[in-house]
C-alpha atoms as a PDB file:
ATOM      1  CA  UNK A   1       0.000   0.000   0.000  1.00  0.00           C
ATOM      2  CA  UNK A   2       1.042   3.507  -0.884  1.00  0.00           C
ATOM      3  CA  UNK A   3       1.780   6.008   1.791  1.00  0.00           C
ATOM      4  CA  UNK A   4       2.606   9.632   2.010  1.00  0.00           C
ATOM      5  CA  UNK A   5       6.044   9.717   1.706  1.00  0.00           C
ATOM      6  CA  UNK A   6       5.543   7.561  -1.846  1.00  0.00           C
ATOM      7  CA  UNK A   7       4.343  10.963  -3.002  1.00  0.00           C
ATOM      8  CA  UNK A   8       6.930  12.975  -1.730  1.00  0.00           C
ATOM      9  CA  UNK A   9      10.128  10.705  -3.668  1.00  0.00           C
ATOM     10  CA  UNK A  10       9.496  12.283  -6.884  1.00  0.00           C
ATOM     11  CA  UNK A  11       9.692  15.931  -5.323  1.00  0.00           C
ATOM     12  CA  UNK A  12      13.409  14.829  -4.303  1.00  0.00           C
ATOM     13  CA  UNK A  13      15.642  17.927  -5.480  1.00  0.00           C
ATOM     14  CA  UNK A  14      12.344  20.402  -5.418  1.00  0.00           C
ATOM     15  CA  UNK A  15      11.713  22.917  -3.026  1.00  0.00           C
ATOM     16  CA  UNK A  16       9.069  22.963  -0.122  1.00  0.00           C
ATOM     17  CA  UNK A  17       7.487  26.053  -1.836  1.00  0.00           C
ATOM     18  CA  UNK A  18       4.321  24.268  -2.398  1.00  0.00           C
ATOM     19  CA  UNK A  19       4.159  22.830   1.353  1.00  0.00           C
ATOM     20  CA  UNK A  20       0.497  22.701   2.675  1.00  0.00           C
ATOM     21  CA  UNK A  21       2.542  24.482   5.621  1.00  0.00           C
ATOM     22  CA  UNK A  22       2.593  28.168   4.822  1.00  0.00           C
ATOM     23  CA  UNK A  23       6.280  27.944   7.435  1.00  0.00           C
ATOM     24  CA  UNK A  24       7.194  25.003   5.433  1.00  0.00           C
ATOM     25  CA  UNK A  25       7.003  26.997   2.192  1.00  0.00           C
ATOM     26  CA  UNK A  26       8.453  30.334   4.004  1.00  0.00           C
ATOM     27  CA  UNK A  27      11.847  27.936   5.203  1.00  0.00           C
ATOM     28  CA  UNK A  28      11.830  26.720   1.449  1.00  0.00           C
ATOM     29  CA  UNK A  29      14.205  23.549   1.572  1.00  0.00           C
ATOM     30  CA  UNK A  30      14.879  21.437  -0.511  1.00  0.00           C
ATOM     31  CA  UNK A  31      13.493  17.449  -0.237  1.00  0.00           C
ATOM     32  CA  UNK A  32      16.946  15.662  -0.195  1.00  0.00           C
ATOM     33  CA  UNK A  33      16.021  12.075   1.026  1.00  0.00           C
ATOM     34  CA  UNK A  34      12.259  10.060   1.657  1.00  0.00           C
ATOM     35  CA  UNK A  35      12.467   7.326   3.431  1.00  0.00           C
ATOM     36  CA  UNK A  36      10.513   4.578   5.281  1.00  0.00           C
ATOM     37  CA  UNK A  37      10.910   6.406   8.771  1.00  0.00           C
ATOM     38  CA  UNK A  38      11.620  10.076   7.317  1.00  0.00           C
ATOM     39  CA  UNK A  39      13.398  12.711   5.418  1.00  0.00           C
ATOM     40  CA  UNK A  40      15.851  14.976   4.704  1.00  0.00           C
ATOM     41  CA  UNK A  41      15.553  18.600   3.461  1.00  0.00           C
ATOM     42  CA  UNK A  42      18.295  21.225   3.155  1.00  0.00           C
ATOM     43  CA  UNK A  43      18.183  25.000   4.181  1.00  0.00           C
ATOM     44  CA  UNK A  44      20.261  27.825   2.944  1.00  0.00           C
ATOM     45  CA  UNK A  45      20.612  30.230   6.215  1.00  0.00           C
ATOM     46  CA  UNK A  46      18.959  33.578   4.954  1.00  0.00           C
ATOM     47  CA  UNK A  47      19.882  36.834   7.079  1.00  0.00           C
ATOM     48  CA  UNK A  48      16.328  36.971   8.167  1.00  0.00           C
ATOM     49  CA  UNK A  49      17.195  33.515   9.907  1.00  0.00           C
ATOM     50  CA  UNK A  50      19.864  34.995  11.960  1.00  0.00           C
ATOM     51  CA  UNK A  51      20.464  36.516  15.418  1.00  0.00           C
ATOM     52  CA  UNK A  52      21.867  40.340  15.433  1.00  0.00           C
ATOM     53  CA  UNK A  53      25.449  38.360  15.424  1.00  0.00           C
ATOM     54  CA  UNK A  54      24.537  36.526  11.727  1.00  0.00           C
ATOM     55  CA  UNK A  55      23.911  33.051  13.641  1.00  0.00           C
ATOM     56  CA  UNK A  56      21.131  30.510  12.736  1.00  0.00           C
ATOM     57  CA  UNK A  57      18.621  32.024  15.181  1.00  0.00           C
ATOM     58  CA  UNK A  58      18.054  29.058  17.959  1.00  0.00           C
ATOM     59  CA  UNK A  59      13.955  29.304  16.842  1.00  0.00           C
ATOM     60  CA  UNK A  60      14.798  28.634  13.632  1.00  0.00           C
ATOM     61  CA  UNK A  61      16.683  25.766  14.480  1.00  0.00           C
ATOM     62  CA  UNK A  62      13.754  24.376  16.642  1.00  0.00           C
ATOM     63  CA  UNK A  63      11.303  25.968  13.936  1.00  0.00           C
ATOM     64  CA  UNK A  64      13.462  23.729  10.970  1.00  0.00           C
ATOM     65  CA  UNK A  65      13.384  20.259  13.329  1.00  0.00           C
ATOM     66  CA  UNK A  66       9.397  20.947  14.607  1.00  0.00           C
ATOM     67  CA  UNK A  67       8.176  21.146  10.805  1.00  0.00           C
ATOM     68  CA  UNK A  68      10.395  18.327   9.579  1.00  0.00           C
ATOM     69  CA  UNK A  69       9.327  16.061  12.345  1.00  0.00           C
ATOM     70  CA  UNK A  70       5.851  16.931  11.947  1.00  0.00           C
ATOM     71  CA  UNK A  71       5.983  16.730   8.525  1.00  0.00           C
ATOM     72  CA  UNK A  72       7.619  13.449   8.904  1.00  0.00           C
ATOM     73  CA  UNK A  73       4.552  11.903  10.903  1.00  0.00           C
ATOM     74  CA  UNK A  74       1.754  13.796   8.181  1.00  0.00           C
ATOM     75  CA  UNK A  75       3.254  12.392   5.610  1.00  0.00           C
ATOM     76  CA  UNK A  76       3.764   8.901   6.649  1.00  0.00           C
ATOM     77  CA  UNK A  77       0.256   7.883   7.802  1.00  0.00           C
ATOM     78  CA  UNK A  78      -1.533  10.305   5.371  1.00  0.00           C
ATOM     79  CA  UNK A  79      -3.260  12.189   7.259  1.00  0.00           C
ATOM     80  CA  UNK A  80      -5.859  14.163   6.457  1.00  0.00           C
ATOM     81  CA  UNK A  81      -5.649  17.681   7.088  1.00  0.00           C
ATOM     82  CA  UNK A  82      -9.193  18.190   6.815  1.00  0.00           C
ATOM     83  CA  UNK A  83     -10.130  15.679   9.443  1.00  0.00           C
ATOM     84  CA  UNK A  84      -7.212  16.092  11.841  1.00  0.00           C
ATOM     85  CA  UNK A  85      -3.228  16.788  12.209  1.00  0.00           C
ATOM     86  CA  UNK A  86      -0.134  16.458  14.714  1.00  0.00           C
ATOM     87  CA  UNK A  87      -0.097  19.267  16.931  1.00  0.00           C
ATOM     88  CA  UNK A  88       3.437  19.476  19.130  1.00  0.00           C
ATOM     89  CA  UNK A  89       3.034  18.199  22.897  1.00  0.00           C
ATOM     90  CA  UNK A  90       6.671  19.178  23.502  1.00  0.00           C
ATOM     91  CA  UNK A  91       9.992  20.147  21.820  1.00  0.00           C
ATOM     92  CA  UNK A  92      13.246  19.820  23.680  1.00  0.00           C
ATOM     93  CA  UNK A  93      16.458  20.779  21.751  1.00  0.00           C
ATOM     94  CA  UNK A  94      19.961  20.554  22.478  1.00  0.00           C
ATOM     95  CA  UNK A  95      21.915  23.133  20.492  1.00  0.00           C
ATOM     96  CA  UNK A  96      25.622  22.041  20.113  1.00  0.00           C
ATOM     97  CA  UNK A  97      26.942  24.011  17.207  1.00  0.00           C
ATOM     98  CA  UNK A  98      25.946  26.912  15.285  1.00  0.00           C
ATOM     99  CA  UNK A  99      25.572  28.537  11.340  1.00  0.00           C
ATOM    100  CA  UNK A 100      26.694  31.233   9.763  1.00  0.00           C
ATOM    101  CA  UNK A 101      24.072  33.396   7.088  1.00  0.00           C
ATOM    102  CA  UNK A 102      25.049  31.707   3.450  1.00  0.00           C
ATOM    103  CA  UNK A 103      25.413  28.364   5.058  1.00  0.00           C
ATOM    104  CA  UNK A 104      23.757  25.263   4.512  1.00  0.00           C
ATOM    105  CA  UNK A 105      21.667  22.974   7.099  1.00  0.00           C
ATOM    106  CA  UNK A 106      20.345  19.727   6.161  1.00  0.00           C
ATOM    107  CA  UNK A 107      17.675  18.525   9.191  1.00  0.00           C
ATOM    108  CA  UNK A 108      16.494  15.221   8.980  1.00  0.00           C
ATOM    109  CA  UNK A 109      13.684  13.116  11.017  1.00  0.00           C
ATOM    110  CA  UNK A 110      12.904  10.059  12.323  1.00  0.00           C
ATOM    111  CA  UNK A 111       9.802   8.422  14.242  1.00  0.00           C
ATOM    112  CA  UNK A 112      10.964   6.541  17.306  1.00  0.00           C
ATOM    113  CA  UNK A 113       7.127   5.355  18.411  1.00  0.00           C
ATOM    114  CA  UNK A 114       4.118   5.245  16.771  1.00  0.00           C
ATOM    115  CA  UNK A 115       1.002   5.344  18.833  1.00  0.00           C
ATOM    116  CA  UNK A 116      -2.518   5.521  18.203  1.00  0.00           C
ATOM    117  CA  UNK A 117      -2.817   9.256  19.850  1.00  0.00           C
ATOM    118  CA  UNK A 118       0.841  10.135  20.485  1.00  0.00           C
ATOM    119  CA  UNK A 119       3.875  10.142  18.401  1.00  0.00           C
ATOM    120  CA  UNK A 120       7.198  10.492  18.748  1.00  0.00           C
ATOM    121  CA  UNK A 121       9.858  11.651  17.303  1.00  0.00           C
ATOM    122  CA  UNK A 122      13.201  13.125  16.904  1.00  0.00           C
ATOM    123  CA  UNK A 123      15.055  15.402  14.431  1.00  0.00           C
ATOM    124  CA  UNK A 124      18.846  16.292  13.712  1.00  0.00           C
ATOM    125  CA  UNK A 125      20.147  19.606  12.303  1.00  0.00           C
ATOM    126  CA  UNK A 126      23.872  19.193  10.527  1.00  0.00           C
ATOM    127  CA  UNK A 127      25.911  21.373   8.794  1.00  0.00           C
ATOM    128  CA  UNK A 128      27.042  20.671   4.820  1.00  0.00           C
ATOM    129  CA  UNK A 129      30.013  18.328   6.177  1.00  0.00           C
ATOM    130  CA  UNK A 130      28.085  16.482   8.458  1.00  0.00           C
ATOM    131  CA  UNK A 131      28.493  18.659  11.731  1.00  0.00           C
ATOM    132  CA  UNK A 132      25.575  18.089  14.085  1.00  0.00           C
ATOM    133  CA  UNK A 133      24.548  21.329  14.973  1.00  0.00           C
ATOM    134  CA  UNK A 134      20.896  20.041  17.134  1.00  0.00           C
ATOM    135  CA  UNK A 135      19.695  17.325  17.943  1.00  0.00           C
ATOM    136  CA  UNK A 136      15.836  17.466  18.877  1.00  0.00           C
ATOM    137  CA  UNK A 137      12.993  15.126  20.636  1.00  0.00           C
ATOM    138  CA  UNK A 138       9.267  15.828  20.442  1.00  0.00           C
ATOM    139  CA  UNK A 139       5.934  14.158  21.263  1.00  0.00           C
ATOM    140  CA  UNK A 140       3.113  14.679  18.804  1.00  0.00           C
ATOM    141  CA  UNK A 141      -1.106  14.644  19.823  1.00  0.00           C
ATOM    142  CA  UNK A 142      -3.142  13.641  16.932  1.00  0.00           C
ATOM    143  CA  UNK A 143      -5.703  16.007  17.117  1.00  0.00           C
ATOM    144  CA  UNK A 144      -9.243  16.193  15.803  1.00  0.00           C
ATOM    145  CA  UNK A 145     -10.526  19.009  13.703  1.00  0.00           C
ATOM    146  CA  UNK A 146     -13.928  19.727  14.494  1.00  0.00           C
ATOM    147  CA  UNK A 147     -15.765  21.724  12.054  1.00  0.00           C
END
């Protein structure tokens, strides 16, 4: 059976411009990797990204590993927006290394435990030689949407 994340592989090398998440488009990354338990996507540091010192603001880092994450778990059981979605029960995130405007990030996801209401997951931000710059744990609630 196809999931999500079948119809993300051929958008590998395109940009999250068309995200369903107006953030997701905002960040605009590009899809690097899809796979079974989550993906990759790379981010150029723009200057409205940085602190007053030119440094990957630290809520852009948690910003960049909360969407990826999240995306991680829509994508991968298909859900549907219109009936409900993963809303964050926590974020904690260990910053260990920073990046500079101009530089690129690649985050990437995983799911460590899927449950019926709560999922979890965590998320890695690297630098372009493989530098882990965050590392990142969250628990997602599904939620309902009720019209």
């Amino acid at each position: 059976m196809e999931n999500g994340l079948d119809t993300l592989r051929p958008m590998i090398g395109q940009t999250t411009s068309n995200s369903p998440s107006p953030l997701g488009c905002w960040l605009n990354g590009t899809l690097q990797e899809v796979g079974e338990n989550g993906v990759k996507i790379a981010y150029v540091v723009r200057a409205e990204m940085t602190n007053p010192v030119g440094i990957l603001h630290g809520g852009m880092v948690a910003t960049m590993l909360d969407d990826i994450m999240g995306m991680t778990i829509m994508v991968k059981y298909q859900a549907n927006l219109a009936q409900f979605f993963y809303s964050t029960v926590n974020l904690h995130v260990d910053y260990l290394a920073s990046a500079r405007e101009g530089a690129t990030v690649i985050a990437s996801s995983s799911i460590t435990k899927a449950g019926n209401k709560i999922m979890n997951a965590e998320g890695w931000l690297h630098d372009s030689s493989g530098k882990l710059l965050a590392h990142s744990t969250s628990n997602l609630l599904k939620v309902e949407i009720r019209a």
